[in-house]
Protein backbone atom coordinates (compact mmCIF):
# COMPACT_ATOMS: atom_id res chain seq x y z
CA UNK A 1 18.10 3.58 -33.50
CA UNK A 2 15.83 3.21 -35.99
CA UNK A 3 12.12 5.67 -36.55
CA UNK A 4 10.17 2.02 -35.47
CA UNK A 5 12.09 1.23 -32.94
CA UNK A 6 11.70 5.21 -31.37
CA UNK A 7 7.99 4.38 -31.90
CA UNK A 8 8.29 0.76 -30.23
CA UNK A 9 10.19 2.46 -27.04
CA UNK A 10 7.66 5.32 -26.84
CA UNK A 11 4.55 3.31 -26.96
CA UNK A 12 6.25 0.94 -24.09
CA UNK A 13 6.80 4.32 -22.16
CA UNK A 14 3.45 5.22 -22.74
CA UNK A 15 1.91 2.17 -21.60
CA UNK A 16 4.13 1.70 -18.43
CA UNK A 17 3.62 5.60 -17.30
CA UNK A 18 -0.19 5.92 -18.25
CA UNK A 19 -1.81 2.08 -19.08
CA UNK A 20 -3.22 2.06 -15.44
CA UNK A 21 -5.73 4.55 -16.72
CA UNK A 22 -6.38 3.29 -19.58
CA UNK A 23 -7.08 -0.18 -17.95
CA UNK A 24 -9.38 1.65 -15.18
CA UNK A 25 -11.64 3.68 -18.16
CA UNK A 26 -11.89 -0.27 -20.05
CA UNK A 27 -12.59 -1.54 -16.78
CA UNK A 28 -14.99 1.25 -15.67
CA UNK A 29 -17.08 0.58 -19.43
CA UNK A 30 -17.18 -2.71 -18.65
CA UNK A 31 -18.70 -2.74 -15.29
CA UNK A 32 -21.22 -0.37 -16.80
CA UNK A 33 -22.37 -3.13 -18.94
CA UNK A 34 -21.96 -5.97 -17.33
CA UNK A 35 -22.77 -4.97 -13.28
CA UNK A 36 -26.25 -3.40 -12.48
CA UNK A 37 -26.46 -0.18 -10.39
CA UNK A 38 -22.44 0.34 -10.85
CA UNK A 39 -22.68 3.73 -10.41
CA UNK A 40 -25.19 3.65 -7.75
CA UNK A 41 -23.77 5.60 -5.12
CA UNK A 42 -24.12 2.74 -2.26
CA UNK A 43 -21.70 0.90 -4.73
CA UNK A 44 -19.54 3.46 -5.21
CA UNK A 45 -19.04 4.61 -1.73
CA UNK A 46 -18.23 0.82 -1.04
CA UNK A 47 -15.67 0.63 -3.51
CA UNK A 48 -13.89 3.39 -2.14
CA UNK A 49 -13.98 2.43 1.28
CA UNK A 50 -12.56 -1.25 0.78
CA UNK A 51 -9.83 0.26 -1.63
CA UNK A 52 -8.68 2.22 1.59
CA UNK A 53 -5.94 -0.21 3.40
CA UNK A 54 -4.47 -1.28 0.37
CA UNK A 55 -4.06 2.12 -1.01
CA UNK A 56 -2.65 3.34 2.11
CA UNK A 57 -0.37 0.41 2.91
CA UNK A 58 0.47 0.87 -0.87
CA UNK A 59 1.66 4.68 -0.17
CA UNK A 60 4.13 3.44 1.86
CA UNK A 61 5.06 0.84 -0.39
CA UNK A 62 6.03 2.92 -3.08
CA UNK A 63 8.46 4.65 -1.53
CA UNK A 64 10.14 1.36 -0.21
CA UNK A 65 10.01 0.37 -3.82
CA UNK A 66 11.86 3.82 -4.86
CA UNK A 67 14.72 2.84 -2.68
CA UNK A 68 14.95 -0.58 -4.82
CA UNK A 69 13.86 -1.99 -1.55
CA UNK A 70 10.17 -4.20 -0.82
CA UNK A 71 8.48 -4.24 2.23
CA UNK A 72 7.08 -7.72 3.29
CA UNK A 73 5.57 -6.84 6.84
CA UNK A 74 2.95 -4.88 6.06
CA UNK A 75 0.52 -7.08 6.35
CA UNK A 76 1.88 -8.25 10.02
CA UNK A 77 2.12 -4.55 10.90
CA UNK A 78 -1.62 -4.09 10.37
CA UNK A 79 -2.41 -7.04 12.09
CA UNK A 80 -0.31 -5.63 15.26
CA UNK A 81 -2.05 -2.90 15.00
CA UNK A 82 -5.28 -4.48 14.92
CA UNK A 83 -4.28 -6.72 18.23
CA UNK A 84 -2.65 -3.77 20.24
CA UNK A 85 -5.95 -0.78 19.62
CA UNK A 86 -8.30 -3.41 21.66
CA UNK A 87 -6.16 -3.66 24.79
CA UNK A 88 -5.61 0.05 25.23
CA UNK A 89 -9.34 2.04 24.17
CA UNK A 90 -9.82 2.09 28.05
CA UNK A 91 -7.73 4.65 27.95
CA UNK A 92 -9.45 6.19 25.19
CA UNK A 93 -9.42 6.47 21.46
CA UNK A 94 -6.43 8.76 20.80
CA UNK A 95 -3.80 7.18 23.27
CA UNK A 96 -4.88 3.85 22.06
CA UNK A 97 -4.68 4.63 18.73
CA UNK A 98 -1.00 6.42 19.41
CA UNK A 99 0.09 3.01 20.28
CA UNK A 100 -0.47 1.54 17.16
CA UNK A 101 0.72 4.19 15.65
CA UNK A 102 4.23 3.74 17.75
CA UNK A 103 4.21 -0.29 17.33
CA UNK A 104 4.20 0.52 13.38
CA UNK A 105 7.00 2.98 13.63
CA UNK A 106 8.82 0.59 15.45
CA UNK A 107 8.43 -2.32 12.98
CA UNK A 108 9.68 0.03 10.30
CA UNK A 109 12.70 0.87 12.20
CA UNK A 110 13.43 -2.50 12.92
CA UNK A 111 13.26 -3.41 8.84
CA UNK A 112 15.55 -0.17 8.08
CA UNK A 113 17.96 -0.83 10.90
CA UNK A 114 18.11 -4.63 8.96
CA UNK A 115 18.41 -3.00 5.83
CA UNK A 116 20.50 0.56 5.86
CA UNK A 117 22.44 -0.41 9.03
CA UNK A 118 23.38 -4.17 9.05
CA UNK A 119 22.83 -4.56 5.50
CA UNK A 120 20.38 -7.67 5.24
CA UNK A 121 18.42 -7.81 1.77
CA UNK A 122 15.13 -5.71 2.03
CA UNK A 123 13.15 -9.06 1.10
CA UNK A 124 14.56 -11.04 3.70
CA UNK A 125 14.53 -8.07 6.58
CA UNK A 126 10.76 -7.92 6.08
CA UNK A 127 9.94 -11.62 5.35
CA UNK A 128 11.13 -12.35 9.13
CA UNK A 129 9.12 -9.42 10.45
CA UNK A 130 5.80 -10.85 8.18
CA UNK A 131 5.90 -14.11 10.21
CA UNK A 132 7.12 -13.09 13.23
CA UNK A 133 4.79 -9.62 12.72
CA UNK A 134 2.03 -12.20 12.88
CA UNK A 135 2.76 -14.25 15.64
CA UNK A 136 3.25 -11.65 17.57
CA UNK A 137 0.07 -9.88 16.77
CA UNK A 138 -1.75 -13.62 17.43
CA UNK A 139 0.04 -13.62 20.96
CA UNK A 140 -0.87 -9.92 21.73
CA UNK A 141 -4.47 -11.00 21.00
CA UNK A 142 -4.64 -14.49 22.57
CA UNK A 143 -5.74 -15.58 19.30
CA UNK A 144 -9.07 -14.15 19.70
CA UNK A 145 -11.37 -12.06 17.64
CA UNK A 146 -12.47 -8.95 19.87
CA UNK A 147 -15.21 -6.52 19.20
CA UNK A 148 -14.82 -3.05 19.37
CA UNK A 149 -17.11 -0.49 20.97
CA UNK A 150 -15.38 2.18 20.99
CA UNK A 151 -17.77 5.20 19.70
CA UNK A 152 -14.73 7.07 18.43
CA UNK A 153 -13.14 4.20 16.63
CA UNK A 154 -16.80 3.08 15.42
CA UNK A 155 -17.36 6.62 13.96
CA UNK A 156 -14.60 6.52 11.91
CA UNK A 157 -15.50 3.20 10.53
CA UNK A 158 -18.87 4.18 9.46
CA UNK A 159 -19.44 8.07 9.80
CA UNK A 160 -18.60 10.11 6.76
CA UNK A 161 -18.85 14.19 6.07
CA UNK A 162 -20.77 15.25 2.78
CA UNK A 163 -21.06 11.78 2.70
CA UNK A 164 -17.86 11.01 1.95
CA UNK A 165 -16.53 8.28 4.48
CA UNK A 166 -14.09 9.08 6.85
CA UNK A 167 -11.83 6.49 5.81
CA UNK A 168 -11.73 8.18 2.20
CA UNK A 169 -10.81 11.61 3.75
CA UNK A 170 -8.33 9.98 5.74
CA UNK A 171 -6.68 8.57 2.52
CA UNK A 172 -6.71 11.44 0.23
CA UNK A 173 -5.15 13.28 2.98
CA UNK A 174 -2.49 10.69 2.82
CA UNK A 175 -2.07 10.78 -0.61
CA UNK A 176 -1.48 14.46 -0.95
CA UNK A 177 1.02 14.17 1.90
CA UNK A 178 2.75 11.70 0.06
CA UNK A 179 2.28 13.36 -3.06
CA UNK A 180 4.51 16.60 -1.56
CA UNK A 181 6.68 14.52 0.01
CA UNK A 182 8.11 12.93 -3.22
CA UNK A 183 7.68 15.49 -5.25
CA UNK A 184 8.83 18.61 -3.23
CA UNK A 185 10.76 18.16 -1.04
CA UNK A 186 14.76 17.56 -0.44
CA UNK A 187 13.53 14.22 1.20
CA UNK A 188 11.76 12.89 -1.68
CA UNK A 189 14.49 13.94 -4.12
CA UNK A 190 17.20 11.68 -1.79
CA UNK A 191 15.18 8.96 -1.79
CA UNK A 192 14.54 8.73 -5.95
CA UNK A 193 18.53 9.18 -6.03
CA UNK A 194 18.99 6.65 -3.91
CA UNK A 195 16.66 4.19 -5.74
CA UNK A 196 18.33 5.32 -8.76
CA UNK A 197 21.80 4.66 -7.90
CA UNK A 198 22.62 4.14 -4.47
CA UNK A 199 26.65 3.78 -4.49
CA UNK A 200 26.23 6.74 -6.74
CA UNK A 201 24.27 8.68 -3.31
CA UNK A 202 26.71 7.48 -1.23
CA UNK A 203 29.99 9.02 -2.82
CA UNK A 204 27.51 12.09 -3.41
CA UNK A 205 27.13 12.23 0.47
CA UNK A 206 23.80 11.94 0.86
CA UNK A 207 22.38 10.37 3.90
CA UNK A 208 21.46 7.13 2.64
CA UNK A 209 20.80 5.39 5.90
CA UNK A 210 18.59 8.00 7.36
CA UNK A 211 16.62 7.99 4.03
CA UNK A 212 16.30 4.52 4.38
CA UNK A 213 15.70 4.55 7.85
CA UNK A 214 12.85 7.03 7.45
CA UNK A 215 11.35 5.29 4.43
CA UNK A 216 10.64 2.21 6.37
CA UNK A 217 9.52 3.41 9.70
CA UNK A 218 6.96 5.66 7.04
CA UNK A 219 5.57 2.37 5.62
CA UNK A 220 4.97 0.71 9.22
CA UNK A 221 3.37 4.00 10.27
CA UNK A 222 1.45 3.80 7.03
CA UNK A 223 0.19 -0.03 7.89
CA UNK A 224 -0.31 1.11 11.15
CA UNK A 225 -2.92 3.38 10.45
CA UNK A 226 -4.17 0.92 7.84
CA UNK A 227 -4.89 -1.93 10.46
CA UNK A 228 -6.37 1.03 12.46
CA UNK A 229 -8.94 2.03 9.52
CA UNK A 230 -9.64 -1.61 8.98
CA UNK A 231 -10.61 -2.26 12.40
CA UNK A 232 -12.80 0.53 12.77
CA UNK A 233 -14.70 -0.81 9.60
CA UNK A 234 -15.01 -4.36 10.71
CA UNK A 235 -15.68 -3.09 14.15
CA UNK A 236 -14.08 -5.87 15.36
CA UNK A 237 -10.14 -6.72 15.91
CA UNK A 238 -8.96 -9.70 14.23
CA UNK A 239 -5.42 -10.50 13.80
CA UNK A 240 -5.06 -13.56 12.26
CA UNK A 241 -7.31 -12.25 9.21
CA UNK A 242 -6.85 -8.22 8.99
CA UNK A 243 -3.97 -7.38 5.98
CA UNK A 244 -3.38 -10.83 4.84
CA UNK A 245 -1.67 -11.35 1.40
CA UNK A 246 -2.37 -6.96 1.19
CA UNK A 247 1.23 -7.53 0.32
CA UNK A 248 0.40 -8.37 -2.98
CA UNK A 249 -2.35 -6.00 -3.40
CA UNK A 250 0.19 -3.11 -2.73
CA UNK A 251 2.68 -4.48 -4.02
CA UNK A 252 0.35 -4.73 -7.50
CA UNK A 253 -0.97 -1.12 -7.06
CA UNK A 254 2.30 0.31 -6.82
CA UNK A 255 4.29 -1.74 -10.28
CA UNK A 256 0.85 -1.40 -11.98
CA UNK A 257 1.22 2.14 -11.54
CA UNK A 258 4.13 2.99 -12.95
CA UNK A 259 6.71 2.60 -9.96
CA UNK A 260 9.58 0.52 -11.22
CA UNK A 261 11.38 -2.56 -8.76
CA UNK A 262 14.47 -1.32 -9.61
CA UNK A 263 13.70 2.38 -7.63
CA UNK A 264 14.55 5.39 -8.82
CA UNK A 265 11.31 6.71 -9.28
CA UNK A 266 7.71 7.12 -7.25
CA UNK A 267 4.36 7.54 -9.11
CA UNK A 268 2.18 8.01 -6.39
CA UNK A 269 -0.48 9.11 -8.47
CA UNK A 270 0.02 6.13 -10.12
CA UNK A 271 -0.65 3.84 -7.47
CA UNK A 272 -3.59 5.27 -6.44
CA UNK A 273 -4.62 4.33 -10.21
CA UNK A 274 -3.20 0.85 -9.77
CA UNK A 275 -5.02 0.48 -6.22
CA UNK A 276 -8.41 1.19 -7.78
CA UNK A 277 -7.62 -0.94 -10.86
CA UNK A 278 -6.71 -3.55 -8.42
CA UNK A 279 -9.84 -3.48 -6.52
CA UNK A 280 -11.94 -3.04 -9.36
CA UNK A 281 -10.38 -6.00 -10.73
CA UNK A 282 -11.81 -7.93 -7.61
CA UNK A 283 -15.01 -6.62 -7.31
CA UNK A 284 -16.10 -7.43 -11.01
CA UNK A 285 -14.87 -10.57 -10.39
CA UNK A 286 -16.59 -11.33 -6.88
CA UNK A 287 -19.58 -9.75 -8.90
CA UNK A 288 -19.83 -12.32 -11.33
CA UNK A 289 -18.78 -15.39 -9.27
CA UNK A 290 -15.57 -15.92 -9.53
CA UNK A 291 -14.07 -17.42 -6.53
CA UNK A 292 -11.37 -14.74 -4.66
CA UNK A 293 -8.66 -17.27 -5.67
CA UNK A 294 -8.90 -16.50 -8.94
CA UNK A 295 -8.33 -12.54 -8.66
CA UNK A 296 -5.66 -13.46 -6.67
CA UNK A 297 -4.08 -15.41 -9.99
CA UNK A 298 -5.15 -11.85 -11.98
CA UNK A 299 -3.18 -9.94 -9.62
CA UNK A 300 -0.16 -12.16 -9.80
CA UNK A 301 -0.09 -12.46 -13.57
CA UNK A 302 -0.79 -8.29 -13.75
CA UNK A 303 2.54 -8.45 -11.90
CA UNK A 304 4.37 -10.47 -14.07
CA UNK A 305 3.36 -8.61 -17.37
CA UNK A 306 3.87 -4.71 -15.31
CA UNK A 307 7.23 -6.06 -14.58
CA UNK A 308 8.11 -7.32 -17.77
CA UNK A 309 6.89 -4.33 -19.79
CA UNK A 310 9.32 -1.67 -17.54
CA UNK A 311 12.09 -3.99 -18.34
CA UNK A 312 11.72 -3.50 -21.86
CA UNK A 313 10.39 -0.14 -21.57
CA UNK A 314 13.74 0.69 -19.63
CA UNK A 315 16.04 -0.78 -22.36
């Protein structure tokens, strides 16, 4: 291989490992010129608050994505979520909130039971769960939007400590959870094996399908509490709106920041980069009136160009 083509491979490793940041500081100078008040702290305690569900659902995204797997349902899951905390706060907050907590862990155990036991494709396990995920969530709700007034679930839509919202705390708590998980522990070192060459983990005896199993039930759990966070923000439960098309959000955050399709490998650092560049992306936009249609073109074409620079990156 020749010194240019070294050079060539490097800078592509470069850019698909650390170009989220980059993108974030030219996005962040930008903003600075272009948007009054960006750093006012109003504006940047709103950013960080509506980043929240996408970075969390995006957490358990990436370690679908590590298994060479995707994970459809997410947005479904939150909406379940959403539908099922109304019905049950009479009971309290915590029970209720246990619930959605269990209906997530459930969807994820139905997608890995599809996927590590039966064998269906990961895109087509959670593709049925998405629309049937919402249905369900629609029937569980009667359709209806429902206010909450719940002062626990209210609090931790609005209240904050050092004024830093709760949402936030509850996020950076998940990150560094994740974080450990991946990087130290015998759990997260299966799972990268497995993305990386799953026939190979098999005749190495690791325990693939519980890996899998555990992956997927994570990433429901992690929607659940998404759809949870969500509702306590809007204050009001509404299914047929709550994580729609976050799929593609999370999805975004989690190639943007470095975590290849083809598995093998989590940057969860990464996507937290790729979640803020994501919403970042949107807010300048919304900022300057551009319709939300539009960033949802950005965020398609980011895809398309994050996913062909690892492909050449990884030749």
């Amino acid at each position: 291989m020749t010194t240019v083509a070294l050079r060539r491979d490097n800078l592509l490793a470069l850019t698909r490992d650390y170009g989220v940041y980059a993108a974030l500081v030219v996005l962040v100078i930008i903003n600075l010129i272009i948007t009054p008040n960006f750093l006012a702290a109003d504006n940047l305690r709103t950013q960080a608050v509506q980043v929240v569900p996408v970075l969390i659902v995006a957490l358990g995204m990436a370690l679908v994505i590590g298994t060479e797997g995707i994970d459809l349902s997410v947005g479904s899951v939150m909406a379940v979520s959403a539908a099922i905390l109304p019905l049950y706060l009479g009971y309290g907050a915590f029970p209720a909130i246990l619930l959605c907590l269990l209906a997530g862990a459930v969807a994820g155990l139905l997608s890995g039971t599809l996927v590590a036991v039966v064998g269906v494709q990961p895109i087509v396990a959670t593709l049925a769960l998405l629309v049937g995920g919402r249905g369900l969530a629609l029937v569980i709700s009667d359709g209806q939007l429902k206010d909450i007034f719940n002062p626990t679930i209210l609090a931790l839509g609005d209240g904050s400590v050092a004024g830093i919202p709760y949402t936030v705390l509850v996020a950076v708590v998940l990150v560094a959870l994740v974080a450990l998980l991946v990087g130290k522990t015998t759990f997260g070192r299966q799972l990268v094996a497995i993305g990386g060459n799953r026939r190979a983990a098999e005749f190495a005896a690791l325990p693939v399908k519980r890996v899998l199993l555990v992956v997927y039930v994570l990433s429901g759990l992690l929607a659940a509490i998404a759809g949870i966070l969500g509702t306590a923000r809007l204050t009001a439960s509404d299914p047929s709106k709550l994580g729609e098309l976050i799929e593609l959000s999370a999805i975004t955050a989690v190639v943007v920041g470095g975590t290849p399709l083809s598995g093998g490998r989590v940057r969860v650092i990464g996507t937290v980069g790729g979640a803020l560049l994501m919403q970042l992306i949107t807010a300048t936009l919304i900022k300057n009136d551009v319709p939300v249609s539009v960033s949802q073109m950005v965020q398609a074409a980011i895809i398309v160009a994050a996913v062909l620079l690892q492909r050449r990156a990884a030749r």
